[in-house]
Protein backbone atom coordinates (compact mmCIF):
# COMPACT_ATOMS: atom_id res chain seq x y z
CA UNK A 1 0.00 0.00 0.00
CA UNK A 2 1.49 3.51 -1.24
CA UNK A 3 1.94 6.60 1.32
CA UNK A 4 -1.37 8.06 -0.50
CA UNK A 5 -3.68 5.17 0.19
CA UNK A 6 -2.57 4.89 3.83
CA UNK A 7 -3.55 8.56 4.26
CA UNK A 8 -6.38 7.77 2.23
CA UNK A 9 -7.41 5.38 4.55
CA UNK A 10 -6.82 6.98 7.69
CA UNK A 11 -8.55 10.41 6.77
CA UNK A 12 -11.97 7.53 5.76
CA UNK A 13 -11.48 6.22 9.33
CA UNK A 14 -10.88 9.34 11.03
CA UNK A 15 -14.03 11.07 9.15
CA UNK A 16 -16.92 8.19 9.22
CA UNK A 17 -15.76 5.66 12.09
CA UNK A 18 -13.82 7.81 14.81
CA UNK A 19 -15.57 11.33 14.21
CA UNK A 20 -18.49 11.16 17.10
CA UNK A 21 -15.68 10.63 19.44
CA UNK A 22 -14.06 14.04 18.96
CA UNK A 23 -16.23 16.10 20.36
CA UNK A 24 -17.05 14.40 23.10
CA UNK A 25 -13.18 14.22 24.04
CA UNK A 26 -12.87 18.08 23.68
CA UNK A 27 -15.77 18.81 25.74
CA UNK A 28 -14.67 16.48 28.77
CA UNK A 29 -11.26 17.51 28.69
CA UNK A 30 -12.24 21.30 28.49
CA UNK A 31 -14.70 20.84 31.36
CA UNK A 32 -12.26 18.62 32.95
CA UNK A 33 -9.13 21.47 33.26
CA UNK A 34 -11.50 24.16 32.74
CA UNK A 35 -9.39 26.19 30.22
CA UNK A 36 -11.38 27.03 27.45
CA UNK A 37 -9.27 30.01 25.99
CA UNK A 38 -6.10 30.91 25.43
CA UNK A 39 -3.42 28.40 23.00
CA UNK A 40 -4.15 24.96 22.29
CA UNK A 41 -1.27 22.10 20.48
CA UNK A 42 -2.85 19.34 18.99
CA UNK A 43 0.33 17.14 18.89
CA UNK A 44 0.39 14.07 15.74
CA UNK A 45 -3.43 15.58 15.01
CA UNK A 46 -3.65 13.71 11.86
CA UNK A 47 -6.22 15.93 10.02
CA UNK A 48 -6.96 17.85 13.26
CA UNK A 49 -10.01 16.28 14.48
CA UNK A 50 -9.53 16.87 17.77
CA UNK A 51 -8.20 20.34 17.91
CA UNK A 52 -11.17 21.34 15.28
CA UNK A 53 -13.82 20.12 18.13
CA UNK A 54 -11.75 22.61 20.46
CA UNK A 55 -11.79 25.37 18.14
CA UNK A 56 -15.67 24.97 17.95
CA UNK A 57 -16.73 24.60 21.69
CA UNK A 58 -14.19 26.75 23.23
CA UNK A 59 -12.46 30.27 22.73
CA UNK A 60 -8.55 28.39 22.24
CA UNK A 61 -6.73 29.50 19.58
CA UNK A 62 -5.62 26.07 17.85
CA UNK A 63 -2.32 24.78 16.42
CA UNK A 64 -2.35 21.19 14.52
CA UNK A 65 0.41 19.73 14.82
CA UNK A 66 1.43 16.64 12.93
CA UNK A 67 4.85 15.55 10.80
CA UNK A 68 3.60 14.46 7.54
CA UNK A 69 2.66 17.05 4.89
CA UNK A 70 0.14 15.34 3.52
CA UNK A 71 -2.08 15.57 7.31
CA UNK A 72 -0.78 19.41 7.08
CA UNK A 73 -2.90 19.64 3.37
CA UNK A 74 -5.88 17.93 4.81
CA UNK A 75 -6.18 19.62 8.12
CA UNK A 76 -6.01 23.05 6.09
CA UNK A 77 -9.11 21.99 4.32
CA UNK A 78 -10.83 20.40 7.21
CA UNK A 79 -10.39 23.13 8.96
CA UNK A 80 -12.03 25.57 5.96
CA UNK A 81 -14.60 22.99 5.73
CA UNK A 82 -15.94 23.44 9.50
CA UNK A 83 -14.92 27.36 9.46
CA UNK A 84 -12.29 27.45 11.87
CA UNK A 85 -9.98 28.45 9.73
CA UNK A 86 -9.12 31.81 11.84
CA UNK A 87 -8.53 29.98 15.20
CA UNK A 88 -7.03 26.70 13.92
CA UNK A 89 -3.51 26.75 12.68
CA UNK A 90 -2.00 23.74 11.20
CA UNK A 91 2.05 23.24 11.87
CA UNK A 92 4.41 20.79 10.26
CA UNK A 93 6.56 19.83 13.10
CA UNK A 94 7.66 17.04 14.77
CA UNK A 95 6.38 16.11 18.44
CA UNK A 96 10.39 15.71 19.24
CA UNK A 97 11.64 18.88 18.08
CA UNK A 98 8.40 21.29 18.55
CA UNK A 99 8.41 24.40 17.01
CA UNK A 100 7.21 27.08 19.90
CA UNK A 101 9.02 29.59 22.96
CA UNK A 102 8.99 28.04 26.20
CA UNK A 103 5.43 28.11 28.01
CA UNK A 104 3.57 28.78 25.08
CA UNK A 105 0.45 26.58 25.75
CA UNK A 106 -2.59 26.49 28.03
CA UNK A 107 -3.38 23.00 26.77
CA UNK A 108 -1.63 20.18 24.89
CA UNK A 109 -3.80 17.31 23.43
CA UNK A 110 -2.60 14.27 21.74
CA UNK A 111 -5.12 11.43 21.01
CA UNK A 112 -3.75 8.02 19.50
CA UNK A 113 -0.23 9.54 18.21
CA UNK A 114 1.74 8.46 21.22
CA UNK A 115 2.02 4.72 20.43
CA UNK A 116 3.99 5.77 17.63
CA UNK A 117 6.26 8.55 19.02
CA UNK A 118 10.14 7.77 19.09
CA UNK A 119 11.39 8.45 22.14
CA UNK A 120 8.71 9.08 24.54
CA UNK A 121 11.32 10.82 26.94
CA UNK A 122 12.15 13.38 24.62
CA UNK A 123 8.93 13.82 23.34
CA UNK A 124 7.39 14.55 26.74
CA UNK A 125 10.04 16.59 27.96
CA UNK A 126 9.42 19.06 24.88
CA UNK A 127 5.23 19.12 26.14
CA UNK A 128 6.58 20.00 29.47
CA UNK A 129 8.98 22.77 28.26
CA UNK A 130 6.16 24.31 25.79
CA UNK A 131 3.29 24.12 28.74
CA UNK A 132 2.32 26.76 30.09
CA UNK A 133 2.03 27.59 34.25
CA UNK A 134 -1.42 26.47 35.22
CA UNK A 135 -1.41 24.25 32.11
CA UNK A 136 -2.51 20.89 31.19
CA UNK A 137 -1.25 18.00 28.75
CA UNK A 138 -4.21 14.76 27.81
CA UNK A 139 -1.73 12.56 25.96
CA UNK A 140 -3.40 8.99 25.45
CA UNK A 141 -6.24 7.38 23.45
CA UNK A 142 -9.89 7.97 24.78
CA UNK A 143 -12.73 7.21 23.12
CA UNK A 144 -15.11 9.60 24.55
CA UNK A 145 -17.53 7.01 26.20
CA UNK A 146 -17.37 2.89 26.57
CA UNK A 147 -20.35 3.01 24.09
CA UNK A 148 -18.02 4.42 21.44
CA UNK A 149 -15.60 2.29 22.23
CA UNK A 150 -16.81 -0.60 21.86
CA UNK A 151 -19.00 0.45 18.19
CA UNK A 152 -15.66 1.22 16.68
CA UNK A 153 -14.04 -1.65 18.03
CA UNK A 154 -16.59 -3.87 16.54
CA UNK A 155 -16.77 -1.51 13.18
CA UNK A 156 -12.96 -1.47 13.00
CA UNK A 157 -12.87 -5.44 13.63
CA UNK A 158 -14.97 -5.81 10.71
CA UNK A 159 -12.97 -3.53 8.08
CA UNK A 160 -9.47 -5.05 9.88
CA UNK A 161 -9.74 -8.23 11.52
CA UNK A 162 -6.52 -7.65 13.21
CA UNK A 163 -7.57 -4.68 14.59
CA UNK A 164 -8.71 -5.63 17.92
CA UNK A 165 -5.36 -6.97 18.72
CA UNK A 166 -3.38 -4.25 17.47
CA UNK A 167 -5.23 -2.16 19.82
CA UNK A 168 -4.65 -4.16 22.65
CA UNK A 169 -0.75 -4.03 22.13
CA UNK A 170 -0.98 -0.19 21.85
CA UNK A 171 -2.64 -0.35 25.43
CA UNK A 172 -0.40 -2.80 26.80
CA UNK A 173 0.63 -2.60 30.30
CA UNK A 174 3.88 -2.21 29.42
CA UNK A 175 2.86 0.60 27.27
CA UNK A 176 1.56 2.12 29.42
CA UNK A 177 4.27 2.25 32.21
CA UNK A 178 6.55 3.68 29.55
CA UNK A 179 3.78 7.05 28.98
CA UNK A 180 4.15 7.15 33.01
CA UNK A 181 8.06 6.96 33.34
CA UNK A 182 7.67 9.15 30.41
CA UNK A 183 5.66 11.91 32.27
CA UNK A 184 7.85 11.43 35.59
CA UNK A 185 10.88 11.95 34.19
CA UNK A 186 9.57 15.52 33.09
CA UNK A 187 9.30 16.45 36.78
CA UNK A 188 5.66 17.75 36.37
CA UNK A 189 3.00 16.16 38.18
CA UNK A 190 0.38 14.02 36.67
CA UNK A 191 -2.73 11.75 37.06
CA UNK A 192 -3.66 8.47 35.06
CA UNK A 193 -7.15 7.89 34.33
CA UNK A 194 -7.61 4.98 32.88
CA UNK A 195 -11.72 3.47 32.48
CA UNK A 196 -14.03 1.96 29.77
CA UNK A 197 -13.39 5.33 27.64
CA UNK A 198 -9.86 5.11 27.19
CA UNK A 199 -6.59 5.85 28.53
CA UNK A 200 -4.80 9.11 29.39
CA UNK A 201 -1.81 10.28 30.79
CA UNK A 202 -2.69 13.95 32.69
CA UNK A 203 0.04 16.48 33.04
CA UNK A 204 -0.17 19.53 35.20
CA UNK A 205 2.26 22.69 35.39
């Protein structure tokens, strides 16, 4: 399968079977940490799902960040297509090397990117360094309710029979540990939460 069709694929999946789950995410984390304005990151966004939900429900100026130009294209026109074009940015950058000052963000979100970061260390330490005071970072893979979790499991099962288990992997325990060691080693504090929903590591400045 060519570059294309993967992206191909994973804008049809991120569109038709994981959309309902966006804004769901967006509004629990925004209630959750209560910031609702000020600057936003989006880290691995794909075609900036998640931080498009954000730009719609709350006053945070957006920035989608992923490494491949061809989510960069796509999040440009998502973003034109649901009229957020003013308050969401997208930014070709990589998670490891992030292109913004020292606590620059009110809120970092990364949803399913982290299984397939480098060096988690690194990567980490650069969301603590670009978080703001009074901050928060959601890095994980939630699913916005057990409901939804369990449709797209079953709807993803059926397009990708391995699916299920690759899934599992990604939220192995030893996974896991590493986004926790990951998250200690910046110094910040943070919380786990970890239910029928999803998994997220919580960081706090």
């Amino acid at each position: 399968m060519s570059m294309d069709d993967k992206s191909g694929n994973f804008q049809d999946i991120a569109e038709n079977v994981f959309a309902p789950i966006y804004p769901i995410i967006a509004s629990d984390i925004a209630d959750s940490s209560g910031i609702k304005e000020g600057i936003c990151l989006d880290l691995g966004c794909g075609i900036a799902s998640l931080g498009i939900a954000f730009a719609e429900q709350t006053e945070l100026k957006v920035y989608a960040v992923d490494i491949s130009e061809k989510m960069y294209v796509l999040s440009i026109e998502k973003a034109a297509r649901h009229g957020v074009s003013d308050r969401l940015e997208p930014v070709l950058a990589d998670v490891h090397k992030l292109p913004f000052d020292d606590n620059f963000a009110n809120l970092v979100v990364s949803r399913g990117s982290v299984f397939f970061w480098d060096d988690l260390p690194v990567a980490f330490g650069e969301i603590a360094r670009v978080l703001a005071p009074g901050g928060e970072a959601w890095i994980g893979g939630g699913f916005g309710t057990a409901e939804l979790r369990q449709q797209i499991a079953k709807t993803m099962e059926e397009r990708d029979p391995g699916w299920q288990e690759g899934s599992k992997e990604r939220l192995s325990p030893e996974n896991k540990q590493a986004m926790k060691n990951a998250c200690a080693s910046t110094g910040l504090q943070f919380r786990v939460v970890d239910d029928d929903a999803g998994f997220w590591v919580v960081m706090n400045k």
